[in-house]
N, C-alpha and C. Protein backbone atom coordinates (compact mmCIF):
# COMPACT_ATOMS: atom_id res chain seq x y z
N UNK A 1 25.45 0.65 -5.16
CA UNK A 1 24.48 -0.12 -4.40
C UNK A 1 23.10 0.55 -4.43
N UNK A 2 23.25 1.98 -4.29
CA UNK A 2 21.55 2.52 -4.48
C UNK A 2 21.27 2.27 -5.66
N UNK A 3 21.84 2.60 -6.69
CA UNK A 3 21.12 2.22 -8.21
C UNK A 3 20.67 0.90 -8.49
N UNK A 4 20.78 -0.02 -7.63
CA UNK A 4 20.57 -1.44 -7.48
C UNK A 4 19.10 -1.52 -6.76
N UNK A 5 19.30 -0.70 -5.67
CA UNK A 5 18.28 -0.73 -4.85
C UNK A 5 17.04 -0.11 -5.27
N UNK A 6 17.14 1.25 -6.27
CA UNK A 6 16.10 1.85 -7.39
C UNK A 6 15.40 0.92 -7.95
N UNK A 7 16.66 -0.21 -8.81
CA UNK A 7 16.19 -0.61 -9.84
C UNK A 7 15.28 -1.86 -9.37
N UNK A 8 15.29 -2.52 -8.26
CA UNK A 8 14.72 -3.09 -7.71
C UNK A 8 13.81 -2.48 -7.18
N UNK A 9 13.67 -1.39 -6.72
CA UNK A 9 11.91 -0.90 -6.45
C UNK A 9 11.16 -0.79 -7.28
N UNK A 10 11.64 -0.12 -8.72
CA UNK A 10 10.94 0.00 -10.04
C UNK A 10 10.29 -1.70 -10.26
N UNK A 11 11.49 -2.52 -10.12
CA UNK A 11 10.83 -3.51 -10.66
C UNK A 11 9.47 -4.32 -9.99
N UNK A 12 9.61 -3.92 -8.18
CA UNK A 12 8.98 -3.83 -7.23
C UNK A 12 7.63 -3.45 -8.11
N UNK A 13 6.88 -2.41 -8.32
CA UNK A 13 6.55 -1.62 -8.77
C UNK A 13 5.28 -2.01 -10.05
N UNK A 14 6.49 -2.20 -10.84
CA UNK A 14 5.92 -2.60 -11.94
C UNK A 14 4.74 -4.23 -11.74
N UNK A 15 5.64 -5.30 -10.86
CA UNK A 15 4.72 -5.98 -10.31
C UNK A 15 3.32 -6.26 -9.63
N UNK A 16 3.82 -4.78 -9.12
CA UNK A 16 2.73 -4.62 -7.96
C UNK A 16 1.59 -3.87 -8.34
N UNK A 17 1.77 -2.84 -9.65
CA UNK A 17 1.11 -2.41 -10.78
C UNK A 17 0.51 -3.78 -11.33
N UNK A 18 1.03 -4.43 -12.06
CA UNK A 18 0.48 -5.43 -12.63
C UNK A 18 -0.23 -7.02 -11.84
N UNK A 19 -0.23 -6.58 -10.67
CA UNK A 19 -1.33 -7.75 -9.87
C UNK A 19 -0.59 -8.97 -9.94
N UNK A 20 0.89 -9.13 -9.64
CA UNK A 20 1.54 -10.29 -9.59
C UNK A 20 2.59 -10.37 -8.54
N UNK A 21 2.00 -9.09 -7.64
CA UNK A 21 2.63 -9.17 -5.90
C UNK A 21 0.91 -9.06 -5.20
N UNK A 22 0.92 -9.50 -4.64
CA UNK A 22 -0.54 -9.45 -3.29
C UNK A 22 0.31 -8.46 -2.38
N UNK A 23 -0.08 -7.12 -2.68
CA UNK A 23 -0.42 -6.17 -1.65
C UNK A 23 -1.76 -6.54 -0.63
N UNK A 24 -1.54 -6.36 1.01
CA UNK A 24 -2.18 -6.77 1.24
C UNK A 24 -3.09 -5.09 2.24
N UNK A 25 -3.37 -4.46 1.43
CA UNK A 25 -3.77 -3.21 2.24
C UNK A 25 -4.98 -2.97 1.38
N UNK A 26 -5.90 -2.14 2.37
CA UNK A 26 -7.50 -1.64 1.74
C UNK A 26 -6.82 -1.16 0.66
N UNK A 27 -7.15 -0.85 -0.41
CA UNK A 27 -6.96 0.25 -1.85
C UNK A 27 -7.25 1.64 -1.17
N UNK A 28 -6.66 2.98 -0.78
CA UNK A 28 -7.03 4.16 -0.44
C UNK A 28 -7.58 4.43 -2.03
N UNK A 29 -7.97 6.31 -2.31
CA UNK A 29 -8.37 6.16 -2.99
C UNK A 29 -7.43 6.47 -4.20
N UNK A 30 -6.26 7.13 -3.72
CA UNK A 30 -5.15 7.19 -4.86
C UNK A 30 -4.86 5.90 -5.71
N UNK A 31 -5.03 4.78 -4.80
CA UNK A 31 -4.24 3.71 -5.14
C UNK A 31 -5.41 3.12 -6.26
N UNK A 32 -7.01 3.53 -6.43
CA UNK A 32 -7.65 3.33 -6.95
C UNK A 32 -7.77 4.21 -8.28
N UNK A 33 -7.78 4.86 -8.16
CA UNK A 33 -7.14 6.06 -9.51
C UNK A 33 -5.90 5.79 -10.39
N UNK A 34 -4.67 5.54 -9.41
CA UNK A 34 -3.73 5.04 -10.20
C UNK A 34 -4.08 3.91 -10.97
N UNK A 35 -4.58 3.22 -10.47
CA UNK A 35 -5.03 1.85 -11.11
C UNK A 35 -5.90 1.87 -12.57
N UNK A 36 -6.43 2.93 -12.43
CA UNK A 36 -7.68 3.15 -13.65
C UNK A 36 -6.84 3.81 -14.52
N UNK A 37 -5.99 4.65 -14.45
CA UNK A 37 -4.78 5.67 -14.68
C UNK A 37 -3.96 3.78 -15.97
N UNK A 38 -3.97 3.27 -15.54
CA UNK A 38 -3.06 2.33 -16.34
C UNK A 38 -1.76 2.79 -16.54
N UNK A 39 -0.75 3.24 -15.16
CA UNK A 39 -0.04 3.45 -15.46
C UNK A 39 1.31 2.55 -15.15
N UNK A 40 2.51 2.66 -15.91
CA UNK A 40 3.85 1.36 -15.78
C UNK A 40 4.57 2.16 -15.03
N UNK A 41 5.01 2.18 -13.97
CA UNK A 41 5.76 3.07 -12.86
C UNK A 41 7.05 2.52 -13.91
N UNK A 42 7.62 1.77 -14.64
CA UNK A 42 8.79 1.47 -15.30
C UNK A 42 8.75 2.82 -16.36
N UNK A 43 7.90 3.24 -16.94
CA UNK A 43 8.25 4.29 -18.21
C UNK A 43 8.29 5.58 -17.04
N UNK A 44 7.88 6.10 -15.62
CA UNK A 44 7.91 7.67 -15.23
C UNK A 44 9.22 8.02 -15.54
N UNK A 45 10.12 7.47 -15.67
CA UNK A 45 11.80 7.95 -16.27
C UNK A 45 12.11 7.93 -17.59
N UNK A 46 11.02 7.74 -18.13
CA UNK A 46 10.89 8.16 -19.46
C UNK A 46 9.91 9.48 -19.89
N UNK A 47 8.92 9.81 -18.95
CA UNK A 47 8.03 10.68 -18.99
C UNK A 47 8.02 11.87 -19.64
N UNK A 48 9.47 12.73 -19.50
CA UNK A 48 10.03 13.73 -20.51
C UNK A 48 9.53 14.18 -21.70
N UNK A 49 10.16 12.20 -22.18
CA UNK A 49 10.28 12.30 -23.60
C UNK A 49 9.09 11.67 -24.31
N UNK A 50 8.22 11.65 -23.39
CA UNK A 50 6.78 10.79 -23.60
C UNK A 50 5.34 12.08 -23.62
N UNK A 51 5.30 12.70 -24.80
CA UNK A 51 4.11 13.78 -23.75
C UNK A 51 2.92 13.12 -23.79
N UNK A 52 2.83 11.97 -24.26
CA UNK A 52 0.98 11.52 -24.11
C UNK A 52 0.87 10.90 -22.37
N UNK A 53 2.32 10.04 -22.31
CA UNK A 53 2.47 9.91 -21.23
C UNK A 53 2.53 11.30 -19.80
N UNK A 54 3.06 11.84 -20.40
CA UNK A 54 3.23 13.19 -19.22
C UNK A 54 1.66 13.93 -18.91
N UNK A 55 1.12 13.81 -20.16
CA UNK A 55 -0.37 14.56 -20.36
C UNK A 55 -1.38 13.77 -19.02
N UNK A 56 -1.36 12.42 -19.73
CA UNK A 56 -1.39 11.33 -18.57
C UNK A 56 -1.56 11.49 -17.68
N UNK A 57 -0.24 11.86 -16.96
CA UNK A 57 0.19 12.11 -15.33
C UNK A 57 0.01 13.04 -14.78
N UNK A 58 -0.20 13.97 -15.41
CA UNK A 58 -0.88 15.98 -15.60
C UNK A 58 -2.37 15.41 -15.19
N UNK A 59 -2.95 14.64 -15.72
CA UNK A 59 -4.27 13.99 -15.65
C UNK A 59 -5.08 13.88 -14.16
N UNK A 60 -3.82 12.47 -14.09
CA UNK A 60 -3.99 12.03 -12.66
C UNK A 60 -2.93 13.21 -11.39
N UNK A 61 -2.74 13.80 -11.55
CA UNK A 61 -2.73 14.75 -10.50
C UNK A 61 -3.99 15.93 -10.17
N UNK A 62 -4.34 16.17 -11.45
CA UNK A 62 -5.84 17.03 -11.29
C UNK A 62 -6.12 16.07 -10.98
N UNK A 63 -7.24 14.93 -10.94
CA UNK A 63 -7.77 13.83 -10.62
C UNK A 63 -7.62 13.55 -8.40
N UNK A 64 -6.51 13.91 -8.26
CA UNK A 64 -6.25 13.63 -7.18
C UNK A 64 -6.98 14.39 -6.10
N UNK A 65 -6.91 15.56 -6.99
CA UNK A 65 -7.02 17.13 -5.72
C UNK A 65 -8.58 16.65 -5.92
N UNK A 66 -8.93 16.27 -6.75
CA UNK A 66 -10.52 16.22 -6.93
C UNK A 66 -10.90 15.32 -5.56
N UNK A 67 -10.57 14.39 -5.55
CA UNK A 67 -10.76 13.34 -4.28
C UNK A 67 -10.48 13.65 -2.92
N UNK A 68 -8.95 14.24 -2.87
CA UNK A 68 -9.06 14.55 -1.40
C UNK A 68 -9.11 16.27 -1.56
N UNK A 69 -9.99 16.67 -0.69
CA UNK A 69 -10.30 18.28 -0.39
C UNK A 69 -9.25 18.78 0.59
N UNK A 70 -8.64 17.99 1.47
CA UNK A 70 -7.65 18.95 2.06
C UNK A 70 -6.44 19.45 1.71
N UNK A 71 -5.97 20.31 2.48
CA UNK A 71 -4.25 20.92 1.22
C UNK A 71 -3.65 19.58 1.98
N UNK A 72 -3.75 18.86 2.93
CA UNK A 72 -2.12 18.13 3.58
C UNK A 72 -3.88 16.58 3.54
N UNK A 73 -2.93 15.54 2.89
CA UNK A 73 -3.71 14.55 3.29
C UNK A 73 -2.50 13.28 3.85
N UNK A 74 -2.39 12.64 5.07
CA UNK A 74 -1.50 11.92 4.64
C UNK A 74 -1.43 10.15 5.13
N UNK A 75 -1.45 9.25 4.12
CA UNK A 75 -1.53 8.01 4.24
C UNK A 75 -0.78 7.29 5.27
N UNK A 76 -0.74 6.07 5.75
CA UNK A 76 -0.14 4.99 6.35
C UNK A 76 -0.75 3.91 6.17
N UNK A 77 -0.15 3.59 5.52
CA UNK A 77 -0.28 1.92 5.09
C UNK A 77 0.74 1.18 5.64
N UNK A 78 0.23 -0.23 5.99
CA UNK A 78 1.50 -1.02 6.02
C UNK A 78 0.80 -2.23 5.83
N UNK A 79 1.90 -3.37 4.74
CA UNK A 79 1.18 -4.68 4.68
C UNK A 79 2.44 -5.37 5.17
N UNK A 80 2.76 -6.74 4.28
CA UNK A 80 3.35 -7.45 4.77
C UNK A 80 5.10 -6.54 3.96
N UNK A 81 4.86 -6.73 2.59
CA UNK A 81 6.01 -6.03 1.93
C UNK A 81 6.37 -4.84 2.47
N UNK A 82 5.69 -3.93 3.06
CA UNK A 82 6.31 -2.39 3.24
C UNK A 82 5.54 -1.97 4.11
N UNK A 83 5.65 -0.73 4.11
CA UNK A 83 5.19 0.40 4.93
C UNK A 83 5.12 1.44 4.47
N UNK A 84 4.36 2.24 4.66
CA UNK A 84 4.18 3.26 3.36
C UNK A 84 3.53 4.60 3.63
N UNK A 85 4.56 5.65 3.82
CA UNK A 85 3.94 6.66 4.49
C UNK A 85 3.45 7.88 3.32
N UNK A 86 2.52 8.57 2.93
CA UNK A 86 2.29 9.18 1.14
C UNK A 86 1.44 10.48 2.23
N UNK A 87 1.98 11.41 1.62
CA UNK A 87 1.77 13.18 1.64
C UNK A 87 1.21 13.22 0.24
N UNK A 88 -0.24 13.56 0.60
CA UNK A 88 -0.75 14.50 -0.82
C UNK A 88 -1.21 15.82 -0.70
N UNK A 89 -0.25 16.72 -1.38
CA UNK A 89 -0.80 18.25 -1.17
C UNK A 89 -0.93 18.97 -2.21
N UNK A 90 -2.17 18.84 -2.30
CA UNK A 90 -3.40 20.06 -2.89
C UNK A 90 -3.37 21.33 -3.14
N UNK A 91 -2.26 22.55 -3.12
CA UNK A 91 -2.30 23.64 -3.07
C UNK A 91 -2.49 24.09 -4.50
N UNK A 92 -1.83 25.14 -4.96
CA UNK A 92 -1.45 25.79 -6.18
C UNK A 92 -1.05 24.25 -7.29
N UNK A 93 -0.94 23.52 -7.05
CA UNK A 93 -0.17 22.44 -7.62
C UNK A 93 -0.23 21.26 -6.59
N UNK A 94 -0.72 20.31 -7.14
CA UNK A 94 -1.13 18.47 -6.89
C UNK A 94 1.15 17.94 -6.39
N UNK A 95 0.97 17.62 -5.43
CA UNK A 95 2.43 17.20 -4.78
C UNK A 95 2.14 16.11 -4.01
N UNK A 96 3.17 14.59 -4.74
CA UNK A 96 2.93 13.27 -3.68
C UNK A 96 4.23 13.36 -3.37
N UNK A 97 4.19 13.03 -2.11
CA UNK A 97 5.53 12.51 -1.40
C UNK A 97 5.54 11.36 -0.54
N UNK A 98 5.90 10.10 -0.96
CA UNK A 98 6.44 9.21 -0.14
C UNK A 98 7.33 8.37 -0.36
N UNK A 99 7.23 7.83 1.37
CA UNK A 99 8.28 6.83 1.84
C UNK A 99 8.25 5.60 2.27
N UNK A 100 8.47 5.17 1.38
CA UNK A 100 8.01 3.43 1.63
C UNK A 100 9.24 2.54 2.36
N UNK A 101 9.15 1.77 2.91
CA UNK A 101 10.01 0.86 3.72
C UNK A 101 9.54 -0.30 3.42
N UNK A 102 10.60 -1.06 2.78
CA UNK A 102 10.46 -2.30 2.91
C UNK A 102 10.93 -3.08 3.60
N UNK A 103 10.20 -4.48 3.75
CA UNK A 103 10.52 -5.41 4.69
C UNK A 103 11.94 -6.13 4.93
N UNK A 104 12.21 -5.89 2.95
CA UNK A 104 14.11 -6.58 3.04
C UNK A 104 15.15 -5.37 3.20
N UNK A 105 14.83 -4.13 3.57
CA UNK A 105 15.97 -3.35 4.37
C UNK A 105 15.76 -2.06 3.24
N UNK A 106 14.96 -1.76 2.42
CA UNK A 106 15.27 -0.85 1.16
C UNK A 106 14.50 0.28 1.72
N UNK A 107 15.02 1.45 1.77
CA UNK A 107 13.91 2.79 2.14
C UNK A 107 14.18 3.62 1.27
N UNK A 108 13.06 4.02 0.38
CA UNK A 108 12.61 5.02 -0.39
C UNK A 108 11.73 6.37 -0.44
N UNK A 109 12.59 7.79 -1.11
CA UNK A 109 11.91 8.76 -0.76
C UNK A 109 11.39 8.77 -2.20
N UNK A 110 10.28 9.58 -1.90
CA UNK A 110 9.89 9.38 -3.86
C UNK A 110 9.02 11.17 -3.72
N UNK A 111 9.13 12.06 -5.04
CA UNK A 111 8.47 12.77 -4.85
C UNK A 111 7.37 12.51 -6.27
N UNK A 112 6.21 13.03 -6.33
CA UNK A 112 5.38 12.65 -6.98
C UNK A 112 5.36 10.59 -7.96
N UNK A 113 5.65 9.94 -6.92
CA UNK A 113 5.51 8.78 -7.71
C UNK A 113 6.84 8.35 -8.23
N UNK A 114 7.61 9.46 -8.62
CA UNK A 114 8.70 9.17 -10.05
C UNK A 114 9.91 9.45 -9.44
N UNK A 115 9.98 10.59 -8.87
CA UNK A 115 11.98 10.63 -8.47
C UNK A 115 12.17 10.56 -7.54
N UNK A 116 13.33 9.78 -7.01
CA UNK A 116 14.09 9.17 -5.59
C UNK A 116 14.14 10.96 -5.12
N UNK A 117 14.19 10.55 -4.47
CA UNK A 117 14.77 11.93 -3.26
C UNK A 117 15.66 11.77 -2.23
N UNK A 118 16.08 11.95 -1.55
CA UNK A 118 17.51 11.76 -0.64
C UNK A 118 16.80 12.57 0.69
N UNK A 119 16.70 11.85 1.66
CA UNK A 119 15.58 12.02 2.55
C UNK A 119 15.72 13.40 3.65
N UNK A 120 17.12 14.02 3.56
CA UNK A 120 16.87 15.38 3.46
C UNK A 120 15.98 16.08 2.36
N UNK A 121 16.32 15.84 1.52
CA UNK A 121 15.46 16.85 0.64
C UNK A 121 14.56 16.44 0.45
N UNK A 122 13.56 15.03 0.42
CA UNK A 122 12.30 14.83 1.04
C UNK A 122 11.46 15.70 2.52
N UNK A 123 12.41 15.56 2.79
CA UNK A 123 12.23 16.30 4.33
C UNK A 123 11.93 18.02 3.86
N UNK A 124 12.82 18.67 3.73
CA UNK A 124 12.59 20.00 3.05
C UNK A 124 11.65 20.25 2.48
N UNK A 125 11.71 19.79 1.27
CA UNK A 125 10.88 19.68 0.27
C UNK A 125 8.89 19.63 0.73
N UNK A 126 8.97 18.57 1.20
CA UNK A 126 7.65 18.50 1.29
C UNK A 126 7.21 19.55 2.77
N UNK A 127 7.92 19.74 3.84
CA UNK A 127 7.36 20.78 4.10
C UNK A 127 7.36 22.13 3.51
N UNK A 128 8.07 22.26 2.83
CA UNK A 128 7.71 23.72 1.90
C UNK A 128 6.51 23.59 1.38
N UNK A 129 5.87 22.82 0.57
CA UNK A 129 4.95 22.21 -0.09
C UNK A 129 3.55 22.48 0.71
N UNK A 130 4.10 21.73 2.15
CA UNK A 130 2.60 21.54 3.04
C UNK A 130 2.51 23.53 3.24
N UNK A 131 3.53 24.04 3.52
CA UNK A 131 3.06 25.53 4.03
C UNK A 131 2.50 25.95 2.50
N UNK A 132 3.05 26.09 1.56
CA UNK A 132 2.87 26.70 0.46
C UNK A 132 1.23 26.46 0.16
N UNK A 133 0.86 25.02 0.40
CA UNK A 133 -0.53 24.47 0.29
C UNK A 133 -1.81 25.00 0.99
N UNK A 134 -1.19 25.21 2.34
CA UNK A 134 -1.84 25.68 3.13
C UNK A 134 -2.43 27.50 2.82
N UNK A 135 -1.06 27.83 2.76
CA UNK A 135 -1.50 29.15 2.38
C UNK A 135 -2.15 29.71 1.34
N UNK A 136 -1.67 28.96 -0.10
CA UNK A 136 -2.98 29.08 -1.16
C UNK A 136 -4.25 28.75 -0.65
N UNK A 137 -4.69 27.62 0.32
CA UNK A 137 -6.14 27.54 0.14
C UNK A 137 -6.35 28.44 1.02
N UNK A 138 -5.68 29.34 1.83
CA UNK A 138 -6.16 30.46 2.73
C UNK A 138 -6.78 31.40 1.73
N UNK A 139 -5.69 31.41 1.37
CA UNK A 139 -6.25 32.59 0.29
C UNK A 139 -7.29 32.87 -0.54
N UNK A 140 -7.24 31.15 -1.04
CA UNK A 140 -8.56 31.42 -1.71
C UNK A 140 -9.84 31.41 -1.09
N UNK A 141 -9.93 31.25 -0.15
CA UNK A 141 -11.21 31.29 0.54
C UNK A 141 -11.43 32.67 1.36
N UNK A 142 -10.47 33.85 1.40
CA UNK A 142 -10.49 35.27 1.99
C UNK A 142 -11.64 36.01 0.63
């Protein structure tokens, strides 16, 4: 049943990439980057074996830290389809984490865009991330 429920967010996704779902939320500015980014949320599970694609996505993560200056930035969106909570942290290394909820019962952890996460280890995970973030930019500014 979850691999059902994946494959239906991807496809989610890919739509909503391609301007044939009406999201109905301001564009933040990630969501404006991704967009210029031209990227198919259907190939990030191919990304591996893709390096122009991976180079790509290496791209738009420098790209990110450029925009928001803090180590912990973190979104809430909600339209009619979902809800959408997105951690971007800036430290040593560009890290997205979110969790989107949708309206027909589907909840998703995602870490950078591409892999499900199991919402313990979303949970873990990204606070390691926020301290780790935090403390590089301490540092660099001593």
């Amino acid at each position: 049943m979850k691999t059902i429920g994946y494959i239906l967010f991807f496809i989610l996704c890919y739509l909503e990439n391609n301007a044939q779902v009406a999201i109905n939320h301001t564009p933040t500015k990630y969501d404006s980057l991704f967009k210029t980014m031209n990227f198919n949320p259907l190939l990030f599970e191919e990304m591996n074996n893709n390096p122009k694609e991976k180079e790509k996505y290496a791209l738009f993560l420098n790209e990110i830290c450029k925009l928001y200056k803090e180590p912990v930035t973190t979104e809430d969106i909600s339209c009619k389809e979902y809800k959408l909570k997105r951690l971007i942290i800036c430290g040593e290394k560009t890290e997205i984490f979110e969790n989107r909820v949708w309206s027909w019962g589907g909840n998703f952890y995602l870490y950078n865009t591409v892999f499900a996460l199991k919402e313990e280890d979303f949970s873990k995970r990204s606070s390691e991330s926020i301290k780790e973030a935090i403390k590089f930019r301490e540092n660099l500014n001593k």
